[in-house]
PDB file of N, CA and C in Angstrom:
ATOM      1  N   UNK A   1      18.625  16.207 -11.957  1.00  0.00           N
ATOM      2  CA  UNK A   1      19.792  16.320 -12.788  1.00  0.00           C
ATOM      3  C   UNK A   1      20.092  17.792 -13.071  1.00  0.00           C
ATOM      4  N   UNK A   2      19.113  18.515 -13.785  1.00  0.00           N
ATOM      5  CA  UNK A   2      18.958  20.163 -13.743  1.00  0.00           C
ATOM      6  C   UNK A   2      18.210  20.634 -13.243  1.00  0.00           C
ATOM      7  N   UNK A   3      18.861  20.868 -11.814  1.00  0.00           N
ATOM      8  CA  UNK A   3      18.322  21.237 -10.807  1.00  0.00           C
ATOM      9  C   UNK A   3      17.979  22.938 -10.992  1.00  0.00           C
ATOM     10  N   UNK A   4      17.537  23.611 -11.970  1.00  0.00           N
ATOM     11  CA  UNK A   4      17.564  25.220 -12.104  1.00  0.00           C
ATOM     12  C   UNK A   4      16.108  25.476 -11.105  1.00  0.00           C
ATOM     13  N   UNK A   5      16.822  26.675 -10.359  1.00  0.00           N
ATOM     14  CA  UNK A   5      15.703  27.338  -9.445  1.00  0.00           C
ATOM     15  C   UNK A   5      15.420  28.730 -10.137  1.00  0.00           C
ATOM     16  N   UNK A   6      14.861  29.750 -10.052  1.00  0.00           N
ATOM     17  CA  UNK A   6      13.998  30.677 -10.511  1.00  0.00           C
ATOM     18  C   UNK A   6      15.580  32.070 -10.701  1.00  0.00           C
ATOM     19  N   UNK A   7      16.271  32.212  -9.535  1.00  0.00           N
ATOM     20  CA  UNK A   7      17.872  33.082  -9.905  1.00  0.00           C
ATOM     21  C   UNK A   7      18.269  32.672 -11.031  1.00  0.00           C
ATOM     22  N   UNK A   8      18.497  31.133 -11.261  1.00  0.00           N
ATOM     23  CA  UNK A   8      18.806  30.993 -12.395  1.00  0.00           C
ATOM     24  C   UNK A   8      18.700  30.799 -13.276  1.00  0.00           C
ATOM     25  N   UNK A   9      17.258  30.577 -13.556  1.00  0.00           N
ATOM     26  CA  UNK A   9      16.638  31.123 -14.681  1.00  0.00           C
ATOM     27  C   UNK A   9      16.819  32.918 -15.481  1.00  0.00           C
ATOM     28  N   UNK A  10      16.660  33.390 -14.085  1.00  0.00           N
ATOM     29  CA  UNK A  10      16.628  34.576 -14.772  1.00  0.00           C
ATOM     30  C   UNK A  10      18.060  34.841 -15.137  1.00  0.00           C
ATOM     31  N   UNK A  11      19.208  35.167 -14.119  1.00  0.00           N
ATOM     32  CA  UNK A  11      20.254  34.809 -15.179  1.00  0.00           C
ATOM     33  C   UNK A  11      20.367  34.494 -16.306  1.00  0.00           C
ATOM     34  N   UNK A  12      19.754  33.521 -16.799  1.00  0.00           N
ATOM     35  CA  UNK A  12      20.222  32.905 -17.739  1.00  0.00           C
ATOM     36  C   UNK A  12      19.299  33.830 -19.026  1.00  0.00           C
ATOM     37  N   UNK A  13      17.775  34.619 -18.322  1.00  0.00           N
ATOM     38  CA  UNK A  13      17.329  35.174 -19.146  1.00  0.00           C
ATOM     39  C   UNK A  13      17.873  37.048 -19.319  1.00  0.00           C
ATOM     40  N   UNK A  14      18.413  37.252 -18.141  1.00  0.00           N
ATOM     41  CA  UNK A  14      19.070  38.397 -18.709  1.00  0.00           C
ATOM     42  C   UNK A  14      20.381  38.229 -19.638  1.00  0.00           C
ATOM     43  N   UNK A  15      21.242  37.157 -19.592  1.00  0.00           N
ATOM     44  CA  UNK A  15      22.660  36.894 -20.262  1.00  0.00           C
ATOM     45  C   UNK A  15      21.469  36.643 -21.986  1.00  0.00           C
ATOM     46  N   UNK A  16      20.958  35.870 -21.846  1.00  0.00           N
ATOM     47  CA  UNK A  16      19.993  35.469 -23.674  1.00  0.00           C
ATOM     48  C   UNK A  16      19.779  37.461 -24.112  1.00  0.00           C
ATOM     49  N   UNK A  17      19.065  37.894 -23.206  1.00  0.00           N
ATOM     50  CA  UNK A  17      18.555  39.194 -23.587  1.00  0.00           C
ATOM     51  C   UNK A  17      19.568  39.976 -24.047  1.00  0.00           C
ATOM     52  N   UNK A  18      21.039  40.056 -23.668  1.00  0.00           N
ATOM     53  CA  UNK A  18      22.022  40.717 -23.923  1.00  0.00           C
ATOM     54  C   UNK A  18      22.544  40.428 -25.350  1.00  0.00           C
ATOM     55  N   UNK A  19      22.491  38.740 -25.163  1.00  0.00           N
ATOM     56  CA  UNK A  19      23.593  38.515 -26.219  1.00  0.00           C
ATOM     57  C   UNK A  19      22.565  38.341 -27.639  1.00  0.00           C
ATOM     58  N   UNK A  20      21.265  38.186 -27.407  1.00  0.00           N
ATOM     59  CA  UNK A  20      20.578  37.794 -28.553  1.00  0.00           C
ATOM     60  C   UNK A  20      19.735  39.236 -29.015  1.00  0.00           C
ATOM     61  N   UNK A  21      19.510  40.218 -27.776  1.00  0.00           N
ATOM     62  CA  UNK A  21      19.134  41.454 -28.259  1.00  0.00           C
ATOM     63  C   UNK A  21      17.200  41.552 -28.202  1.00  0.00           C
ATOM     64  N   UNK A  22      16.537  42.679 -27.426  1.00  0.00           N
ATOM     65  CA  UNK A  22      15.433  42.522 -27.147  1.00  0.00           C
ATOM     66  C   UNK A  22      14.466  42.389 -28.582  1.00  0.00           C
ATOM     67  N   UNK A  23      14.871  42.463 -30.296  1.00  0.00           N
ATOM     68  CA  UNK A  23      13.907  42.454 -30.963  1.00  0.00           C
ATOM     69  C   UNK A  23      13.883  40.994 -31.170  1.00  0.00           C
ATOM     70  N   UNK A  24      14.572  40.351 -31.516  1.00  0.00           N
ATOM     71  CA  UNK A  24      14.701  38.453 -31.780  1.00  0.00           C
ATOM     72  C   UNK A  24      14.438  37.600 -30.326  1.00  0.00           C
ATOM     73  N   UNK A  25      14.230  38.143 -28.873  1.00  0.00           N
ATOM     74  CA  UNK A  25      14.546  37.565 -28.038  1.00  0.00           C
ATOM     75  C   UNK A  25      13.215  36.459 -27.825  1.00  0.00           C
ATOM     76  N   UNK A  26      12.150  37.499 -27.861  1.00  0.00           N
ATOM     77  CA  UNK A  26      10.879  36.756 -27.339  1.00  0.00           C
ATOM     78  C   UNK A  26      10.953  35.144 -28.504  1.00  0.00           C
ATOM     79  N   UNK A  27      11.300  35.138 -29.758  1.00  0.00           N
ATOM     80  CA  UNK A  27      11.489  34.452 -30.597  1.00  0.00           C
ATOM     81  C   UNK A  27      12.063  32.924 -30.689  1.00  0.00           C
ATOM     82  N   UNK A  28      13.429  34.005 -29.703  1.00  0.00           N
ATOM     83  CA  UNK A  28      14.276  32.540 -29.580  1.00  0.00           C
ATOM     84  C   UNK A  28      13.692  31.965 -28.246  1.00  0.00           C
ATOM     85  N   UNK A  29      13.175  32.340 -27.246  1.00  0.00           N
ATOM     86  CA  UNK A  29      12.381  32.069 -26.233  1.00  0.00           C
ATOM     87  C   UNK A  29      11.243  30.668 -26.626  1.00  0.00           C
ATOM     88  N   UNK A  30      10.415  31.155 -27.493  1.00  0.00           N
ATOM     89  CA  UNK A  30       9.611  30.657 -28.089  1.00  0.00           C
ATOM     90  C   UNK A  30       9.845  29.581 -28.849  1.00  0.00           C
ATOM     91  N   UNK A  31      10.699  29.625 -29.179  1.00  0.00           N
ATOM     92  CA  UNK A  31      11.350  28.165 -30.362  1.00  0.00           C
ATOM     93  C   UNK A  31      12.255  27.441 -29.458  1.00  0.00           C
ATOM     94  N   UNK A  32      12.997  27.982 -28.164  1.00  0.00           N
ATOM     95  CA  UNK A  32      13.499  26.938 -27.300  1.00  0.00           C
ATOM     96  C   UNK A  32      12.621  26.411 -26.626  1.00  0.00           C
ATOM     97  N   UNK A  33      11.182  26.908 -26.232  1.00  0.00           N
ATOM     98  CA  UNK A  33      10.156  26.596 -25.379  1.00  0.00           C
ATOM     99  C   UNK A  33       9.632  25.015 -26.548  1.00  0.00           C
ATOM    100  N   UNK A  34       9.418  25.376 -27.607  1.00  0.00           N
ATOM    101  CA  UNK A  34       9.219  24.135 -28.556  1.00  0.00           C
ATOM    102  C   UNK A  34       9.622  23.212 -28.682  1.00  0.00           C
ATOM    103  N   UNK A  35      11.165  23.168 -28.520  1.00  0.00           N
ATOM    104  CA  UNK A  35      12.153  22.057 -28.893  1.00  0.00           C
ATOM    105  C   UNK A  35      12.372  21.588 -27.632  1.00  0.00           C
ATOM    106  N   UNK A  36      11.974  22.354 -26.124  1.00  0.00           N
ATOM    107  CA  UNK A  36      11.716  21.389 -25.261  1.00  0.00           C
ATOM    108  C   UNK A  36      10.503  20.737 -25.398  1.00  0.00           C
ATOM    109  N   UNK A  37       9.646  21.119 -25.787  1.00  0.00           N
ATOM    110  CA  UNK A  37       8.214  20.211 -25.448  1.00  0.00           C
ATOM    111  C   UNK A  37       8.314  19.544 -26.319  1.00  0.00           C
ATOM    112  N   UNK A  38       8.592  19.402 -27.740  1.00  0.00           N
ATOM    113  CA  UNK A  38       8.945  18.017 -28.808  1.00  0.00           C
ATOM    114  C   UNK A  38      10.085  16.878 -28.139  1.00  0.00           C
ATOM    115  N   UNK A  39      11.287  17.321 -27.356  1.00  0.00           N
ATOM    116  CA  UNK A  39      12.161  16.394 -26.625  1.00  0.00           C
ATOM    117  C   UNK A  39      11.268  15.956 -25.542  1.00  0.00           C
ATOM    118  N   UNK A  40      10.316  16.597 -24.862  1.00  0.00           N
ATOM    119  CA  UNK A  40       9.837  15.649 -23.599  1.00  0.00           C
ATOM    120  C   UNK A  40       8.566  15.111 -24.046  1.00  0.00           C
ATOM    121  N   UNK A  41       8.088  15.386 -25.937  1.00  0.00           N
ATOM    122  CA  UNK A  41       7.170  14.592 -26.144  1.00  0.00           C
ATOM    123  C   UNK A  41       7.946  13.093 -26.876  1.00  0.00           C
ATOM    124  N   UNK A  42       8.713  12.974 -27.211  1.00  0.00           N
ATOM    125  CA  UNK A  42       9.620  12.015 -28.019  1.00  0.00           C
ATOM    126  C   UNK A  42       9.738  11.475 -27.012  1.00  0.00           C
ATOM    127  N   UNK A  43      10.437  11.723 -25.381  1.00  0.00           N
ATOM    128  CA  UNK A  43      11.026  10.972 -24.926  1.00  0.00           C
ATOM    129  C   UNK A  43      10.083  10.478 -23.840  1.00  0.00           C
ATOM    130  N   UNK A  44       8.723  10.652 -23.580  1.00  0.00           N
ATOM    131  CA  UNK A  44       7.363   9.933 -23.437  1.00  0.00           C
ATOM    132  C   UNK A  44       6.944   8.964 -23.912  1.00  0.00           C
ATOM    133  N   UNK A  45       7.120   9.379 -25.469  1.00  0.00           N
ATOM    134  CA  UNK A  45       6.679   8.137 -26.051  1.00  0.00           C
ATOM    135  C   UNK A  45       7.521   7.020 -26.455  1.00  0.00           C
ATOM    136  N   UNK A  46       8.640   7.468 -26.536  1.00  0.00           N
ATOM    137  CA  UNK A  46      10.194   6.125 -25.763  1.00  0.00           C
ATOM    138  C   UNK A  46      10.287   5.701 -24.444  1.00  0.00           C
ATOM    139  N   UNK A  47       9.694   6.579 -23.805  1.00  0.00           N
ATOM    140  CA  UNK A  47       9.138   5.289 -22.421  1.00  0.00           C
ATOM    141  C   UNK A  47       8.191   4.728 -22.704  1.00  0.00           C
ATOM    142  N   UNK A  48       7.004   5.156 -22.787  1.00  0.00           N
ATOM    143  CA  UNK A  48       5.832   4.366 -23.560  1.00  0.00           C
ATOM    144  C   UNK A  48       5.888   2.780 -24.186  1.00  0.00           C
ATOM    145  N   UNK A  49       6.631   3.042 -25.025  1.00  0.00           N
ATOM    146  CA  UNK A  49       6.743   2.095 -26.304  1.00  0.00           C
ATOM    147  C   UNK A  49       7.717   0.628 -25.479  1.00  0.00           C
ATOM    148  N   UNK A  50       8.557   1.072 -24.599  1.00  0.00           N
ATOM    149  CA  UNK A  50      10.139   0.931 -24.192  1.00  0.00           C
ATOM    150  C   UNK A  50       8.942  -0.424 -22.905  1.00  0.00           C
ATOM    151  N   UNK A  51       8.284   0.591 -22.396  1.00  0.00           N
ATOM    152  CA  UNK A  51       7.527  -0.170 -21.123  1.00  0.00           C
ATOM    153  C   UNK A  51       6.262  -1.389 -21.836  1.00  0.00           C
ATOM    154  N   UNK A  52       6.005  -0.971 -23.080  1.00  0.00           N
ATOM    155  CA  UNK A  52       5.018  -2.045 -23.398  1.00  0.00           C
ATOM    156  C   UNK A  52       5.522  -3.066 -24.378  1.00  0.00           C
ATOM    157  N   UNK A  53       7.150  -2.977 -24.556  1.00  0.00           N
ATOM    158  CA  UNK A  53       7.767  -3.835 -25.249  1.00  0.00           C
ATOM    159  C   UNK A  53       8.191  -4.969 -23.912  1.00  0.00           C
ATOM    160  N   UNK A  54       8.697  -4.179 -22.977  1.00  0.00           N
ATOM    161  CA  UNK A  54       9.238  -5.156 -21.922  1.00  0.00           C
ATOM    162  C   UNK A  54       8.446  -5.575 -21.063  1.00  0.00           C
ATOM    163  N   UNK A  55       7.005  -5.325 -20.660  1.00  0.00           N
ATOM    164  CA  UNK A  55       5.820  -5.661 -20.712  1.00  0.00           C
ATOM    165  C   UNK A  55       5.599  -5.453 -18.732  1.00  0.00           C
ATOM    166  N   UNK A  56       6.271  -4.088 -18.793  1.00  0.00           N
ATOM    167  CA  UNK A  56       6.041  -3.162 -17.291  1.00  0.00           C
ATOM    168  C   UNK A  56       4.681  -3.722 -16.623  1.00  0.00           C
ATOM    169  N   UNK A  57       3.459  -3.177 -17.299  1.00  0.00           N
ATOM    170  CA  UNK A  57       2.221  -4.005 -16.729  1.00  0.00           C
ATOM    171  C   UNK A  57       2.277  -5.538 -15.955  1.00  0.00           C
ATOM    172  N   UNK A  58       2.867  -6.531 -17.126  1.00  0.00           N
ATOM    173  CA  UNK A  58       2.502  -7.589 -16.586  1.00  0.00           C
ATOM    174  C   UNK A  58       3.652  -7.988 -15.045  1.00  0.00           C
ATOM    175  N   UNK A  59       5.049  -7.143 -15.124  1.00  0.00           N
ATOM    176  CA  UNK A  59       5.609  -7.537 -14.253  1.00  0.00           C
ATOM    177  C   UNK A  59       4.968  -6.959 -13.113  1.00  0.00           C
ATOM    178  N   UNK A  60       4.309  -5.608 -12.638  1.00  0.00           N
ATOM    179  CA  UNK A  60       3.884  -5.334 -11.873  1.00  0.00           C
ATOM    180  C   UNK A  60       2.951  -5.934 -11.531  1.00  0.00           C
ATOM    181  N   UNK A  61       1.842  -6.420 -12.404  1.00  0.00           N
ATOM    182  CA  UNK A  61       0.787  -7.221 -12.063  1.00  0.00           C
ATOM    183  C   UNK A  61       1.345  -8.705 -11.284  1.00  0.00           C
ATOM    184  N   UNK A  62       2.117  -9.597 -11.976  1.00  0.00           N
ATOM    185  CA  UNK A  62       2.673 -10.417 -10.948  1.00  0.00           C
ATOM    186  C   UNK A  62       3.237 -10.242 -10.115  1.00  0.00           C
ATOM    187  N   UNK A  63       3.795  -9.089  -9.508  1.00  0.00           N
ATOM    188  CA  UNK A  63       4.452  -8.630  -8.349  1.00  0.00           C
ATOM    189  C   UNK A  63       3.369  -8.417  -7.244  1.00  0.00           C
ATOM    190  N   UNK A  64       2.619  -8.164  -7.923  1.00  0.00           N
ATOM    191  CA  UNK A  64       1.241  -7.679  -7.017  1.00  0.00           C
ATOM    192  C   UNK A  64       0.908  -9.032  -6.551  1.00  0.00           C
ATOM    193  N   UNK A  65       0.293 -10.012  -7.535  1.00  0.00           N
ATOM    194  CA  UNK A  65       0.045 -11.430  -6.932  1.00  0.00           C
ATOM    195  C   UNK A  65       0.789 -11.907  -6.233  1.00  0.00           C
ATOM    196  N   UNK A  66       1.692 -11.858  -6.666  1.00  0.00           N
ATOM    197  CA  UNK A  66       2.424 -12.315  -5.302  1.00  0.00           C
ATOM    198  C   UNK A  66       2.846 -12.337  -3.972  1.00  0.00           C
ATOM    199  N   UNK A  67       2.578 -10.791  -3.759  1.00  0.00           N
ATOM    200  CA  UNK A  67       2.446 -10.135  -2.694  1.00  0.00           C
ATOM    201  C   UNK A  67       1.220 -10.539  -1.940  1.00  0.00           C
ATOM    202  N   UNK A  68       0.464 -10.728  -2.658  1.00  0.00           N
ATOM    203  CA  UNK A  68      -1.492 -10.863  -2.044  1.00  0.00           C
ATOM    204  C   UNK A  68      -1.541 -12.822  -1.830  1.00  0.00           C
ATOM    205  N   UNK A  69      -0.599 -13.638  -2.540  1.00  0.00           N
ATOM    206  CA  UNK A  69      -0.300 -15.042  -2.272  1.00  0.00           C
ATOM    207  C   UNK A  69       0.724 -15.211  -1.276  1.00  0.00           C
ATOM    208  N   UNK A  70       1.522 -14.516  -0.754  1.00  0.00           N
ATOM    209  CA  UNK A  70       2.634 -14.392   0.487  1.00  0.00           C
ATOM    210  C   UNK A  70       1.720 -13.959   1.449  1.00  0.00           C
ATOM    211  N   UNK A  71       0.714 -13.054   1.331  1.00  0.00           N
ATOM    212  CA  UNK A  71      -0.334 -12.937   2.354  1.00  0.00           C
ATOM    213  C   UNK A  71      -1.029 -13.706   2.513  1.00  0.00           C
ATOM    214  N   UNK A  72      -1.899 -14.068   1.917  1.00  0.00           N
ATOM    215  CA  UNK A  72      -2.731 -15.410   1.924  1.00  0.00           C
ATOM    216  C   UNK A  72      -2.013 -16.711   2.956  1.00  0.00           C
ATOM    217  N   UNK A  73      -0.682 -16.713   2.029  1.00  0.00           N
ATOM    218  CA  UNK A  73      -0.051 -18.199   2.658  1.00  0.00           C
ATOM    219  C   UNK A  73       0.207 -17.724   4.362  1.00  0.00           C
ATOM    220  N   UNK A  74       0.675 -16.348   4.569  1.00  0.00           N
ATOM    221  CA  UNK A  74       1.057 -16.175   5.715  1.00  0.00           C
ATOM    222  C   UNK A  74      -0.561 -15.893   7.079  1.00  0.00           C
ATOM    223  N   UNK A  75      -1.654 -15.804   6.837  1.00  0.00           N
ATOM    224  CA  UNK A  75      -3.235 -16.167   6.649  1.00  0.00           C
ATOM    225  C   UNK A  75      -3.082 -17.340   7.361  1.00  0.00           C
ATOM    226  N   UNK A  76      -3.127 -18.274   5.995  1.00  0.00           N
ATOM    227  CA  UNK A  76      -3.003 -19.486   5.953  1.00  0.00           C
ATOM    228  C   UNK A  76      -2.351 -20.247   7.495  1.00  0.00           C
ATOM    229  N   UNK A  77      -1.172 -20.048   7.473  1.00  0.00           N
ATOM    230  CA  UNK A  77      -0.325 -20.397   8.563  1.00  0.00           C
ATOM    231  C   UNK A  77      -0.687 -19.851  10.192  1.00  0.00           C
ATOM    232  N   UNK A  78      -1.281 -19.121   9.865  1.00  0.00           N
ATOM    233  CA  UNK A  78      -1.390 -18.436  11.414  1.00  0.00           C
ATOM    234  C   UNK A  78      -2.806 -18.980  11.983  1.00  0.00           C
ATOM    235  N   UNK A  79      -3.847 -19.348  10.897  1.00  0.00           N
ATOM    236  CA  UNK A  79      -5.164 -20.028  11.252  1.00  0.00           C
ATOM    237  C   UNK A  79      -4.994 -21.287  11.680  1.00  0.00           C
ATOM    238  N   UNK A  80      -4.415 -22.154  10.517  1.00  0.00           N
ATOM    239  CA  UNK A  80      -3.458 -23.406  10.759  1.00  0.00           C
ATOM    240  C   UNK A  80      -2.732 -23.512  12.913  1.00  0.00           C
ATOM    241  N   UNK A  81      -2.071 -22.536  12.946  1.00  0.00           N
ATOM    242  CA  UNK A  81      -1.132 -22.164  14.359  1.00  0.00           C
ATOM    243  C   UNK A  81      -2.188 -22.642  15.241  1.00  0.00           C
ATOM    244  N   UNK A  82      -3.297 -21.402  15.271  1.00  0.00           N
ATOM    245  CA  UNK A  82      -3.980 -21.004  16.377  1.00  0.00           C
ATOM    246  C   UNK A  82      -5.300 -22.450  16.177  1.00  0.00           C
ATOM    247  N   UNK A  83      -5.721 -22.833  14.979  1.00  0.00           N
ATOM    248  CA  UNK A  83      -6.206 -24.203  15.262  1.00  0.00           C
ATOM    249  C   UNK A  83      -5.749 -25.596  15.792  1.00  0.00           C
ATOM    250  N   UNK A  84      -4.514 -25.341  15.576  1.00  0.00           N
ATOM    251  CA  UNK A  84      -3.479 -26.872  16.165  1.00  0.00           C
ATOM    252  C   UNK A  84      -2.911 -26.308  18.070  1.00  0.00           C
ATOM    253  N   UNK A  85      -3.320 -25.129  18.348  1.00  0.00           N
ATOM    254  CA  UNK A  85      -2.850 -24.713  19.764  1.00  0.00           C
ATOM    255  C   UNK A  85      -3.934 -25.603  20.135  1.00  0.00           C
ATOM    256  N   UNK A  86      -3.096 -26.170  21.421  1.00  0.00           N
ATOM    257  CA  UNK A  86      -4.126 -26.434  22.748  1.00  0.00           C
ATOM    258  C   UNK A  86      -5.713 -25.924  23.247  1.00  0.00           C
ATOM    259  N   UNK A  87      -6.629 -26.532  22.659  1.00  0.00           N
ATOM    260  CA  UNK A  87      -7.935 -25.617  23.317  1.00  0.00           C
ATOM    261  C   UNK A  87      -7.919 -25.590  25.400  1.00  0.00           C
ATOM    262  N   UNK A  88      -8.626 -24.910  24.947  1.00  0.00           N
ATOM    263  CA  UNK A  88      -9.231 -24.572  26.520  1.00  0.00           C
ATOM    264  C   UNK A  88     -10.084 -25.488  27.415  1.00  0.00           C
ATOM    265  N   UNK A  89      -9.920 -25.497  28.810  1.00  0.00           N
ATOM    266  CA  UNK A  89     -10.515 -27.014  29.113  1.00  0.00           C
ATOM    267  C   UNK A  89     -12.159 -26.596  29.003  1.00  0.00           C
ATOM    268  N   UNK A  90     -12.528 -27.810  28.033  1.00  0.00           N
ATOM    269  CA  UNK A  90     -13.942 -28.060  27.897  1.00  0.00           C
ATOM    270  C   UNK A  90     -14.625 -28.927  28.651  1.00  0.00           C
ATOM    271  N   UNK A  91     -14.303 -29.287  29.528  1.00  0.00           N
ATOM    272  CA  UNK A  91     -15.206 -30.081  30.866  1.00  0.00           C
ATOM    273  C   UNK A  91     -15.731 -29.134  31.441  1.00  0.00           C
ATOM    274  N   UNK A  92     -17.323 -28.648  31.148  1.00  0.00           N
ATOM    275  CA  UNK A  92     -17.677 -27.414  31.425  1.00  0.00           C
ATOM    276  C   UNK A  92     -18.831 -27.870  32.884  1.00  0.00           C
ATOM    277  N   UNK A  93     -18.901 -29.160  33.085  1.00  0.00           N
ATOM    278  CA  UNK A  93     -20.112 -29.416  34.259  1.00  0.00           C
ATOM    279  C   UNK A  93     -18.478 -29.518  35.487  1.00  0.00           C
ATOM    280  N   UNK A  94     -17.623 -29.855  35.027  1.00  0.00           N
ATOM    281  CA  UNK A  94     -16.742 -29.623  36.074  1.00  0.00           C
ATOM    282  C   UNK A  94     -16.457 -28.449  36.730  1.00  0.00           C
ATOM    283  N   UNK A  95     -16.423 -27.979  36.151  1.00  0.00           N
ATOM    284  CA  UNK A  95     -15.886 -26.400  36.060  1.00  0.00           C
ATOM    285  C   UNK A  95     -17.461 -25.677  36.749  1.00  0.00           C
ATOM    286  N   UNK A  96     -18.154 -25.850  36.394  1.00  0.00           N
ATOM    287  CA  UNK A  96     -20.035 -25.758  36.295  1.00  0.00           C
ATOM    288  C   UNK A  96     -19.552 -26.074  38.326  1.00  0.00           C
ATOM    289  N   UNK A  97     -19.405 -27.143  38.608  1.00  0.00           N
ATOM    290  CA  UNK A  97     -19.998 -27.719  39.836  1.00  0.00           C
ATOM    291  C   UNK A  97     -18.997 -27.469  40.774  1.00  0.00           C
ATOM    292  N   UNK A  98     -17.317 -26.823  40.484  1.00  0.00           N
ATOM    293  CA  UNK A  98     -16.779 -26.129  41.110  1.00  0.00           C
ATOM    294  C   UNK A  98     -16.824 -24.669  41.515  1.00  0.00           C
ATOM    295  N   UNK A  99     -17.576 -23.769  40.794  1.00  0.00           N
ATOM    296  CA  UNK A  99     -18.266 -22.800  40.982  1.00  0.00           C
ATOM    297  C   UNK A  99     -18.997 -22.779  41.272  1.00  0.00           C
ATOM    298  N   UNK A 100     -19.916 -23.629  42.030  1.00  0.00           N
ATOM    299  CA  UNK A 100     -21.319 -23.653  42.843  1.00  0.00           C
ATOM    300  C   UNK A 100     -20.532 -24.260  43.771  1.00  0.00           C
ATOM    301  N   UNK A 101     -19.731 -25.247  43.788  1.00  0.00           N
ATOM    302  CA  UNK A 101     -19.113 -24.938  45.211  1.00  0.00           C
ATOM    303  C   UNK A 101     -18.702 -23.908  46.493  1.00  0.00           C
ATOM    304  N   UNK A 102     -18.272 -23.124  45.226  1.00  0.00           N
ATOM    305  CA  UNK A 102     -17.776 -21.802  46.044  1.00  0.00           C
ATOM    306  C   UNK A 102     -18.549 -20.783  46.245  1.00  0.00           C
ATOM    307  N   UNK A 103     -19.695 -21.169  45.202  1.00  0.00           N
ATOM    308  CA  UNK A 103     -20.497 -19.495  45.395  1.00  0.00           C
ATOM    309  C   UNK A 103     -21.824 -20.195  45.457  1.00  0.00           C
ATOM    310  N   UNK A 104     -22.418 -19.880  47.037  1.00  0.00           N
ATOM    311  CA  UNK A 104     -23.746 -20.458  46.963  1.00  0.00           C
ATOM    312  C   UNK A 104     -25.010 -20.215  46.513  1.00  0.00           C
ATOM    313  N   UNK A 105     -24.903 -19.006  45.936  1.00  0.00           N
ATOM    314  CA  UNK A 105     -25.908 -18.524  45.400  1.00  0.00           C
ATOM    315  C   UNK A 105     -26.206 -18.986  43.842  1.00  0.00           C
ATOM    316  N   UNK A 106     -24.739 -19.509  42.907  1.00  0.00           N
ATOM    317  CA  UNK A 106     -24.843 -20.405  42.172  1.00  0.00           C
ATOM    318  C   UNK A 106     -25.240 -21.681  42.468  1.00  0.00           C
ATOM    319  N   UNK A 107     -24.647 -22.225  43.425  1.00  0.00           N
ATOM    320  CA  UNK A 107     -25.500 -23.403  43.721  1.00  0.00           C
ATOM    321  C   UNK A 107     -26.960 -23.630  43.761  1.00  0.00           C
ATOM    322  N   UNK A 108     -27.696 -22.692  44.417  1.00  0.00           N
ATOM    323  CA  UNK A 108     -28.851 -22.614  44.626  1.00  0.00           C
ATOM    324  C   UNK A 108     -29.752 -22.331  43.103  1.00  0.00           C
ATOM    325  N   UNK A 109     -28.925 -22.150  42.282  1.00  0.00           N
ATOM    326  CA  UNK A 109     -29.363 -21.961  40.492  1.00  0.00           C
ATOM    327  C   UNK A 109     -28.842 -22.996  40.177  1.00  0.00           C
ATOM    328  N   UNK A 110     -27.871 -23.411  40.397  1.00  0.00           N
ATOM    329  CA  UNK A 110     -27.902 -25.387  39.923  1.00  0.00           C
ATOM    330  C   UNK A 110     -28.598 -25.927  40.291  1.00  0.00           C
ATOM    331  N   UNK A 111     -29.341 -26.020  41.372  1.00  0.00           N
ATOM    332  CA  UNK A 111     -29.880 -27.038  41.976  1.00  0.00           C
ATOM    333  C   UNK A 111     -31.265 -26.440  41.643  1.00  0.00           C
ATOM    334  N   UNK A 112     -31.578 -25.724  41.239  1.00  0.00           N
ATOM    335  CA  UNK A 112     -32.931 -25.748  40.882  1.00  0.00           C
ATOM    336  C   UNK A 112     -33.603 -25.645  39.279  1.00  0.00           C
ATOM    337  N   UNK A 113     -31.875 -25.902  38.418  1.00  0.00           N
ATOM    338  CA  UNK A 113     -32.131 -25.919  37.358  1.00  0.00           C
ATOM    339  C   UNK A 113     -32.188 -27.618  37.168  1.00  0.00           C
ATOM    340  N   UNK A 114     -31.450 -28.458  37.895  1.00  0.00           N
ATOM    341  CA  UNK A 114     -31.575 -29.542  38.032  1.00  0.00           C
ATOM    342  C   UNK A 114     -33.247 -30.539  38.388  1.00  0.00           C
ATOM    343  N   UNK A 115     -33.523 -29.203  39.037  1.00  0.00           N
ATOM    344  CA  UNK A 115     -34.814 -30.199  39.633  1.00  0.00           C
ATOM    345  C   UNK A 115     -36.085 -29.875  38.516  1.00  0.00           C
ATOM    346  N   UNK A 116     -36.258 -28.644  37.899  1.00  0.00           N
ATOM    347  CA  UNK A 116     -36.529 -28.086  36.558  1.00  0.00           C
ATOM    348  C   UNK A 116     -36.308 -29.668  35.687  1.00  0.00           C
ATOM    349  N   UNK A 117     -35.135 -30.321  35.086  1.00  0.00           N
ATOM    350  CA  UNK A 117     -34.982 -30.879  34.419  1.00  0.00           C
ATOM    351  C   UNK A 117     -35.447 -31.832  34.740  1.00  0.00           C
ATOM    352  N   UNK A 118     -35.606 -32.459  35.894  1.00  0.00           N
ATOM    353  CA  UNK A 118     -36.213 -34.226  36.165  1.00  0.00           C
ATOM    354  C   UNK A 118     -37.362 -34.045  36.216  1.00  0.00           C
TER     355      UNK A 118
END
């Protein structure tokens, strides 16, 4: 809003120095430096007061839950997804005895894990 950069400050402190005169200056310096820090302590504690009347905390706090329950649910849904997808074919001696088809050196480990077992 008051956007003052450091030119215009000083401006503004050579125009005070002129018109108010170097023995009173440091003075009035000093007592405007005050009556800002009492306005930005007043108007602290009117946000303060302003935020724990309308109860700032708790809306943020439910904003937060809610955010962390839209996650959850969206969690929720995607475990849900990927459990109701199609599994993968589990006929694994099929699959097992078509690959010893093709590769005989598996075969020769089937067939002697087979004879192992009887």
């Amino acid at each position: 809003m008051f956007d003052m950069g450091f030119f215009e400050l000083l401006v503004i402190a050579v125009v005070g120095l002129l018109v108010i005169g170097p023995e009173r200056f440091p003075g009035a310096v000093r007592s405007c430096g005050l009556w800002i820090g009492r306005m930005k302590r007043v108007l602290r504690e009117t946000r303060t007061s302003l935020e724990e009347q309308v109860g700032v905390d708790d809306i943020r706090r439910q904003l937060h839950n809610e955010n962390v329950m839209r996650s959850m649910a969206a969690s929720a849904e995607e475990i849900k997804r990927t459990l109701s997808e199609k599994p993968f074919d589990t006929d694994s001696e099929s699959s097992i005895d078509e690959a010893a088809e093709s590769d005989p050196e598996l075969n020769n480990l089937n067939n002697s894990a087979e004879k192992k077992s009887s």
